[in-house]
N, C-alpha and C. Protein backbone atom coordinates (compact mmCIF):
# COMPACT_ATOMS: atom_id res chain seq x y z
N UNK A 1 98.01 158.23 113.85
CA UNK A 1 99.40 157.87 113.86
C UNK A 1 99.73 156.97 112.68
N UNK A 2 100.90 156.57 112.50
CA UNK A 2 101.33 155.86 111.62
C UNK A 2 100.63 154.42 111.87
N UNK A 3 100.60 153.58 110.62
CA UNK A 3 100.00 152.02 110.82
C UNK A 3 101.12 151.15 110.83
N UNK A 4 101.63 149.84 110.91
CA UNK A 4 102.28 149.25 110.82
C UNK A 4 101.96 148.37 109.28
N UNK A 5 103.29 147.93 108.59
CA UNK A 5 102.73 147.40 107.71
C UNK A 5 103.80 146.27 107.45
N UNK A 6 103.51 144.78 107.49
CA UNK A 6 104.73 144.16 107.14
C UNK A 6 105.64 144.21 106.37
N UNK A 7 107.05 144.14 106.42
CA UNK A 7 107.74 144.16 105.21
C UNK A 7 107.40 142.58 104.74
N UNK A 8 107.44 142.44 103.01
CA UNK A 8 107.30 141.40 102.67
C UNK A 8 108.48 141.04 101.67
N UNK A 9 109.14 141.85 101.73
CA UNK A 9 110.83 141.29 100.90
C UNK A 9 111.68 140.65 101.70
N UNK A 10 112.47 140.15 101.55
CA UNK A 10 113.90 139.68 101.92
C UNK A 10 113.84 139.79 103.74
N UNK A 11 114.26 138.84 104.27
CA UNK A 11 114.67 139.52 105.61
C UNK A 11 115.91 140.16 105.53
N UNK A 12 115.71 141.23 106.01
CA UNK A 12 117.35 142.36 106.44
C UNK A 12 118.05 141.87 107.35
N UNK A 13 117.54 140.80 107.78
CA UNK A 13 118.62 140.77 109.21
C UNK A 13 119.27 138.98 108.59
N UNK A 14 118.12 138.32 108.22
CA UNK A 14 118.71 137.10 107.72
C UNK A 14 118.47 137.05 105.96
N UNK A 15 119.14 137.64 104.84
CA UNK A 15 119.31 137.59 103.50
C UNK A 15 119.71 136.21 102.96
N UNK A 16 119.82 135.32 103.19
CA UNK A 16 119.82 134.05 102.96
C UNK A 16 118.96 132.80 103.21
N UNK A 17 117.65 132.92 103.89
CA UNK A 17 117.03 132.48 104.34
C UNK A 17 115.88 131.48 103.59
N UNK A 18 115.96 132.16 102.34
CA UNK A 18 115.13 131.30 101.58
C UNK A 18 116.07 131.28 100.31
N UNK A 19 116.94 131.28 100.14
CA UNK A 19 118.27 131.67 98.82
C UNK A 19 118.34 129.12 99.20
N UNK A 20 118.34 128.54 99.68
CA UNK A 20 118.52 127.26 99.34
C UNK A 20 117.00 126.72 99.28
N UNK A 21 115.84 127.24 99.75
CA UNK A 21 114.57 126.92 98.99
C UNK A 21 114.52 127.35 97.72
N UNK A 22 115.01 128.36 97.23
CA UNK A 22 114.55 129.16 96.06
C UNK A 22 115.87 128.49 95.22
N UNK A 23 116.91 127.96 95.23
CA UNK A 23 118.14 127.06 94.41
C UNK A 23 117.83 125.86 94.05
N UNK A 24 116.90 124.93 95.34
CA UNK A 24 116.45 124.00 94.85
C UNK A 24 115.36 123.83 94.61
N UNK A 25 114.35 124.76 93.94
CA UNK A 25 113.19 124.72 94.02
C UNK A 25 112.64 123.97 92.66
N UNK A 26 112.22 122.70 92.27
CA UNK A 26 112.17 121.55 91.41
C UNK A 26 113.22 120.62 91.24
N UNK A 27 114.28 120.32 92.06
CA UNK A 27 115.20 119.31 92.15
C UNK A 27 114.51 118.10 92.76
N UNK A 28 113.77 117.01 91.72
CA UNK A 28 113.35 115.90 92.43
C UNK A 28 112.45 116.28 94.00
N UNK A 29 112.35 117.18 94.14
CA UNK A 29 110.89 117.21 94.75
C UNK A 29 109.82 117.10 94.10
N UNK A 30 108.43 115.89 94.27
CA UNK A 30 107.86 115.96 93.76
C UNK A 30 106.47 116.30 95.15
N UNK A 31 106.18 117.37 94.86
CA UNK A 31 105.27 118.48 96.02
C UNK A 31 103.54 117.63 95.66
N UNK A 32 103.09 117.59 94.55
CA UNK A 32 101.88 117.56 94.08
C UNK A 32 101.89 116.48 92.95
N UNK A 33 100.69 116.26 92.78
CA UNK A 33 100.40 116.21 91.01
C UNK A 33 99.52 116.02 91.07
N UNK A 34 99.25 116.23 89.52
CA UNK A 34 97.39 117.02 89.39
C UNK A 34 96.74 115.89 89.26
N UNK A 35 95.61 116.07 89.85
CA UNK A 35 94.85 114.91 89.88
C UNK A 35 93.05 115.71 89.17
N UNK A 36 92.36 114.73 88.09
CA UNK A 36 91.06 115.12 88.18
C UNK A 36 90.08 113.59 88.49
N UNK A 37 89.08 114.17 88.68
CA UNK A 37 88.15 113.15 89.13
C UNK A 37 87.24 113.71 88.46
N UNK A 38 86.16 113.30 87.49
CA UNK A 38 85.18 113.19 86.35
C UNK A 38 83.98 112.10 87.06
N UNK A 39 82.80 112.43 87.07
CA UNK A 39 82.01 112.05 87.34
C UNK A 39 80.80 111.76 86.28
N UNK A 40 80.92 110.02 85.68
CA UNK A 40 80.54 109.77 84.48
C UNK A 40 78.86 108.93 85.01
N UNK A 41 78.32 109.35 86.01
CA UNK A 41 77.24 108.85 85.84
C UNK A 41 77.17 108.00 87.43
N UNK A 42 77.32 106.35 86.42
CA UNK A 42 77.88 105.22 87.65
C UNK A 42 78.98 104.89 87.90
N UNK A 43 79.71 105.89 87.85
CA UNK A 43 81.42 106.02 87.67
C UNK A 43 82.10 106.99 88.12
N UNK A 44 83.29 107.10 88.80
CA UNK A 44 84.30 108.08 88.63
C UNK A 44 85.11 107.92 87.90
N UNK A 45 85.85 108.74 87.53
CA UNK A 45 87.00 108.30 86.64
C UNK A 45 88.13 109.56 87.17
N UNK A 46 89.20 108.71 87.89
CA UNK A 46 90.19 109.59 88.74
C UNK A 46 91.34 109.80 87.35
N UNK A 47 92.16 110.89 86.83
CA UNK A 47 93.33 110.73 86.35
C UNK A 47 94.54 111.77 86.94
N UNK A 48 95.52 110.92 87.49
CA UNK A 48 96.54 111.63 88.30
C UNK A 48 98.11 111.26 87.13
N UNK A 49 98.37 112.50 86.95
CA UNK A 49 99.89 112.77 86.39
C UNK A 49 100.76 112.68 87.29
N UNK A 50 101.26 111.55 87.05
CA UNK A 50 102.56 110.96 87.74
C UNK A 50 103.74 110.64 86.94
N UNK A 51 104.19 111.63 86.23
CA UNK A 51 105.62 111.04 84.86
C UNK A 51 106.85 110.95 85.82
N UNK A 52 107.59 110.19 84.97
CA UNK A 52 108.79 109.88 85.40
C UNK A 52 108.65 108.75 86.91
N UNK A 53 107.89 108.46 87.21
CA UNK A 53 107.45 107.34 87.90
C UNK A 53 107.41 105.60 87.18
N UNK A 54 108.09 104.73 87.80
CA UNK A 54 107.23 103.54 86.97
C UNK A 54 106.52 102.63 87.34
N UNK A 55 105.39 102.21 87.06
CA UNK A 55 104.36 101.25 87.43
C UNK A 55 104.70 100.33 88.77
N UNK A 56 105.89 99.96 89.15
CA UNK A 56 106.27 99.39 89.98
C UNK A 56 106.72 100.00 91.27
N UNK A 57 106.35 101.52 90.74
CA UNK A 57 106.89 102.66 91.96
C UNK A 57 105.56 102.89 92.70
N UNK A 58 104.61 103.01 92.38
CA UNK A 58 103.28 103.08 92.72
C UNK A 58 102.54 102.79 93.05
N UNK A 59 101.67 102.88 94.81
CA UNK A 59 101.60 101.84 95.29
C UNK A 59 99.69 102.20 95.04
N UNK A 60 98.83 101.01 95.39
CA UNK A 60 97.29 101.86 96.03
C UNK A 60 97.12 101.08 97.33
N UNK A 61 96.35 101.89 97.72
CA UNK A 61 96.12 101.03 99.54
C UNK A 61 94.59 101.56 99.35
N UNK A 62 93.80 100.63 100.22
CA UNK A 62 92.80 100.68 100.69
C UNK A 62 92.71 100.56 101.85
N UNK A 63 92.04 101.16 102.75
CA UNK A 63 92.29 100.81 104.26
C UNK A 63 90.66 101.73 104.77
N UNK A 64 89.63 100.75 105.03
CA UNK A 64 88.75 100.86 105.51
C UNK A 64 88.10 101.78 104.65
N UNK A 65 87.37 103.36 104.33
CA UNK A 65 86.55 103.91 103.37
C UNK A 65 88.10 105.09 102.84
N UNK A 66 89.41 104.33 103.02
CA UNK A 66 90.31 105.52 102.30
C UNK A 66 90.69 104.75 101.11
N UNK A 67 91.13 105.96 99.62
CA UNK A 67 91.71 105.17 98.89
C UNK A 67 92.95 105.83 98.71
N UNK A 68 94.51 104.93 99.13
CA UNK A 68 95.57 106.36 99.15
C UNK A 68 96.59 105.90 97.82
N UNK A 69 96.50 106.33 97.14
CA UNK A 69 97.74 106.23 96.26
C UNK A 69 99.14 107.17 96.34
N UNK A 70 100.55 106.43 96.73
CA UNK A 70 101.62 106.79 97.02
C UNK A 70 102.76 106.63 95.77
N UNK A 71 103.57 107.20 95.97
CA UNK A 71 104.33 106.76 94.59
C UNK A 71 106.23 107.13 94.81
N UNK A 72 106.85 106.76 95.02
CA UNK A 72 108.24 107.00 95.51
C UNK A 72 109.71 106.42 94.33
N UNK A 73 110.49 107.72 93.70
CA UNK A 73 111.21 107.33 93.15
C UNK A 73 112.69 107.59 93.78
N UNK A 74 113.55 106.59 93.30
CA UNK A 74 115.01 106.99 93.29
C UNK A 74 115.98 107.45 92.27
N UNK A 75 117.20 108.10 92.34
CA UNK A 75 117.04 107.44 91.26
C UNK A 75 118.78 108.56 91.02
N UNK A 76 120.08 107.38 90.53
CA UNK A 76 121.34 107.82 90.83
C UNK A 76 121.86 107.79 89.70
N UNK A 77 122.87 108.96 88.82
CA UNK A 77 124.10 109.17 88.50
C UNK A 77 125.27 109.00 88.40
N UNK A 78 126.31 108.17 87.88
CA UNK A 78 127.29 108.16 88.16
C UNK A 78 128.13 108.26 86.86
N UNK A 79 129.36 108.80 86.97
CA UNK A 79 130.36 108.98 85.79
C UNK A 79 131.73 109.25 86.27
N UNK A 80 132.42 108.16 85.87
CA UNK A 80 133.69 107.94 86.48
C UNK A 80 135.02 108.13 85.79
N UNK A 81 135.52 108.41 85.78
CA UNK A 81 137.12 108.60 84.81
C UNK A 81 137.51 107.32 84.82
N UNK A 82 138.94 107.01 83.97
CA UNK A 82 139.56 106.07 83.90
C UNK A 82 140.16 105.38 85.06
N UNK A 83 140.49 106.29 86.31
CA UNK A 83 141.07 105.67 87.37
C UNK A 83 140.08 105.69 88.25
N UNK A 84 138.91 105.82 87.88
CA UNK A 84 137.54 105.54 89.17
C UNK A 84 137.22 106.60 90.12
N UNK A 85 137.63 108.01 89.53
CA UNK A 85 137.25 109.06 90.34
C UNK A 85 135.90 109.40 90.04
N UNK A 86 135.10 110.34 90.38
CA UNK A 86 133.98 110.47 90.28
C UNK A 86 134.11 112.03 89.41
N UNK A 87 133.70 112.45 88.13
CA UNK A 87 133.90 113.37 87.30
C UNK A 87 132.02 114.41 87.64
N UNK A 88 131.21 113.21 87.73
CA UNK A 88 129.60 113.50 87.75
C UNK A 88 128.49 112.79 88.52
N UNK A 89 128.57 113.11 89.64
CA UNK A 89 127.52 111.86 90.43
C UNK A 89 126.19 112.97 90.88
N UNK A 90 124.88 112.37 90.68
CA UNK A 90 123.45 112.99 90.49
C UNK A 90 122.58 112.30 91.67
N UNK A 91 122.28 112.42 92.36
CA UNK A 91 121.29 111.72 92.92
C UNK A 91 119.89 112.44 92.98
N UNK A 92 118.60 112.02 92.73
CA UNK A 92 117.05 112.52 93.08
C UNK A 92 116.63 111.81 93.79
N UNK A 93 115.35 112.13 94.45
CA UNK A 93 114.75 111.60 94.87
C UNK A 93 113.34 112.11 94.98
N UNK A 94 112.08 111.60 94.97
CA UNK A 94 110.84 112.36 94.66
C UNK A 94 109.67 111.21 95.18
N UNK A 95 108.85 111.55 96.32
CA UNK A 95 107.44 110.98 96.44
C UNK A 95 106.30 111.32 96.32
N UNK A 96 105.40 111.10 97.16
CA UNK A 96 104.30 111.89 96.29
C UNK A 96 103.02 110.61 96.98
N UNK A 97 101.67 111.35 98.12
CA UNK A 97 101.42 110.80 98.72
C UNK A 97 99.74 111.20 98.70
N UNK A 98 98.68 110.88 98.52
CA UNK A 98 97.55 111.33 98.25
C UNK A 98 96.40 110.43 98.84
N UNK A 99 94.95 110.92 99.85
CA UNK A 99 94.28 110.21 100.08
C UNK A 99 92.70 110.32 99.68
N UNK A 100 91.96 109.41 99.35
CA UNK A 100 90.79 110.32 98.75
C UNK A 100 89.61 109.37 99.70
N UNK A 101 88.09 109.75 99.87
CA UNK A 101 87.53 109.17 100.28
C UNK A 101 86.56 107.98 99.10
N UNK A 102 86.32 107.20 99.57
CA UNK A 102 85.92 106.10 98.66
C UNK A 102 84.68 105.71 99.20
N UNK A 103 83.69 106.49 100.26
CA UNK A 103 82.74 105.12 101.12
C UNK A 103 81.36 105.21 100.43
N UNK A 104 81.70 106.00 98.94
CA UNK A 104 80.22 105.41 98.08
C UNK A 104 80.90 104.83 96.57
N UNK A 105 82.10 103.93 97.38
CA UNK A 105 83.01 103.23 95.56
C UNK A 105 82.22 101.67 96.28
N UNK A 106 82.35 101.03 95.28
CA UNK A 106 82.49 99.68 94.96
C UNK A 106 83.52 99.02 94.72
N UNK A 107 84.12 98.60 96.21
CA UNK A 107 85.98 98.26 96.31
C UNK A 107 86.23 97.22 95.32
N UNK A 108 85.30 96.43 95.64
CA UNK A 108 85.74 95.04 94.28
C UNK A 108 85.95 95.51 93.51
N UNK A 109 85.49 96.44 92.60
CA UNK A 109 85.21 96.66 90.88
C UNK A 109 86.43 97.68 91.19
N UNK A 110 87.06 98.47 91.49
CA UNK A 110 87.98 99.41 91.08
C UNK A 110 88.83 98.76 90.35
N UNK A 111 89.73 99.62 89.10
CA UNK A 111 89.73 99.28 88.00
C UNK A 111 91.37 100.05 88.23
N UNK A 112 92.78 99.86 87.88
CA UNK A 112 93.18 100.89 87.55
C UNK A 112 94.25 100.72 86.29
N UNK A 113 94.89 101.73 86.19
CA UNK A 113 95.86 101.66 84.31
C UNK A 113 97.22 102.57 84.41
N UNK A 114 97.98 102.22 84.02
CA UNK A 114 99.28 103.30 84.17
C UNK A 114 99.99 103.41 83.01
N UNK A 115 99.65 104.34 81.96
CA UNK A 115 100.16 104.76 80.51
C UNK A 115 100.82 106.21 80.35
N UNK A 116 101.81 105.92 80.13
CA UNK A 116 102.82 107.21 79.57
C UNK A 116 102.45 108.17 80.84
N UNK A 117 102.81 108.39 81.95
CA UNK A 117 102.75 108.55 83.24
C UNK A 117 101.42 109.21 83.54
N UNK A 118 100.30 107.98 83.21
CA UNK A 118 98.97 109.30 83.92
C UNK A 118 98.09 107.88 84.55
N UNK A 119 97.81 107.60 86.19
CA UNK A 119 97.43 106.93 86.39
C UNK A 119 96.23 106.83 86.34
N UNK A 120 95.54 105.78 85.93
CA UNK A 120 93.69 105.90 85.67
C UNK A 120 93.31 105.04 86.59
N UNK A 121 92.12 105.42 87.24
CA UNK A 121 91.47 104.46 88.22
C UNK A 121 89.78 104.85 87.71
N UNK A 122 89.19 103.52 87.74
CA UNK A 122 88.23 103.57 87.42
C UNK A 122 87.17 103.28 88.53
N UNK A 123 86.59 103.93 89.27
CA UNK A 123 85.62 104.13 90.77
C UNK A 123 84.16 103.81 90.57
N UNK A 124 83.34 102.41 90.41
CA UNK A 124 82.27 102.83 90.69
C UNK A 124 81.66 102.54 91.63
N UNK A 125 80.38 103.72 91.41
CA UNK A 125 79.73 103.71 92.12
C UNK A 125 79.06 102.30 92.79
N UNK A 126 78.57 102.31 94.43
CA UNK A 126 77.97 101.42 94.73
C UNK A 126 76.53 102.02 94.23
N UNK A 127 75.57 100.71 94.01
CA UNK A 127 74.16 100.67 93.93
C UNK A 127 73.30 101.15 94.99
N UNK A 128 72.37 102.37 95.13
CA UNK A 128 71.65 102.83 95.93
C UNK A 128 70.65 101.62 96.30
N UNK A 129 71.04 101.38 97.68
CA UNK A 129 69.97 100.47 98.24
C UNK A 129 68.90 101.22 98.52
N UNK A 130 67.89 100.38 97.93
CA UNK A 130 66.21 100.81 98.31
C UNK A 130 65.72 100.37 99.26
N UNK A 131 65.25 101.31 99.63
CA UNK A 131 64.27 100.97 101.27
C UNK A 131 63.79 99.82 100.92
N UNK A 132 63.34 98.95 101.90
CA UNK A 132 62.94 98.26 102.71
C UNK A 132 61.53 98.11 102.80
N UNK A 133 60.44 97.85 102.42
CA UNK A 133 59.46 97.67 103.27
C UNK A 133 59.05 96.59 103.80
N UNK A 134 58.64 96.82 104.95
CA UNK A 134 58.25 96.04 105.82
C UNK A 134 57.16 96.22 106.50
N UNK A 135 56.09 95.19 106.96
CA UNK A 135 54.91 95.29 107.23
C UNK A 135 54.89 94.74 108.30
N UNK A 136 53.85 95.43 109.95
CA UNK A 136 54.50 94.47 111.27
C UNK A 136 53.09 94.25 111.29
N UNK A 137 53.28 92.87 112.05
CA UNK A 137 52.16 92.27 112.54
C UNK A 137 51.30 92.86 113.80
N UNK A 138 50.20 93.09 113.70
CA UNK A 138 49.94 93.53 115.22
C UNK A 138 48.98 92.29 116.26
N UNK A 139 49.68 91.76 116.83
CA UNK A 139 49.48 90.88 117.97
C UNK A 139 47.97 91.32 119.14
């Protein structure tokens, strides 16, 4: 018999359905940003593209073995005629929320930098503790 096969165009019954995802699709949403992490030995070295952000927008948290860096902008338009009508008003808005694990960093020493929008954090490594020996007495 015949197979079934999804349609994957448009819905026929609702044609509008993704027509205001697909209008605003990069208006101050900020969905992602790329992040790499480089592994220099006794080091990480995280770099996350965050433009149009400013240093004061950007937060880091530590909270037990997480390291989360968040970042939240605003940010308004206005252009008014002579009698105070509004000719052009803009508003964005864009965050941007990321968590990574940290429970072989060295929290003291993290390091971080924010230049021409690419945030640097510098991760190192903790020192591999060496066993132990120990010798028991026998009684």
């Amino acid at each position: 018999m015949f197979g079934l096969t999804p349609y994957e165009g448009n819905d026929i019954w609702n044609p509008f359905r993704d027509f205001e995802k697909d209008f605003f699709k990069g208006f101050g949403n900020v969905s992602h940003c790329r992040t790499d992490i480089r592994d220099e030995g006794d080091k990480y070295l995280l770099e996350c593209e965050m433009p149009g952000f400013d240093k004061n927008d950007i937060k880091i948290d530590i909270h037990g073995s997480t390291l989360t860096l968040c970042a939240e902008r605003k940010s308004e338009n206005d252009e008014k005629n002579n009698s105070g009508e509004y000719i052009r008003r803009e508003r964005s808005y864009g965050s941007y929320c990321r968590s990574f694990d940290i429970s072989n960093i060295n929290e003291s020493a993290i390091d971080a930098e924010y230049t021409n929008g690419i945030l640097k954090l510098t991760l190192p490594k903790k020192e591999k503790e060496q066993p132990q020996t120990k010798r028991i007495e026998i009684k």
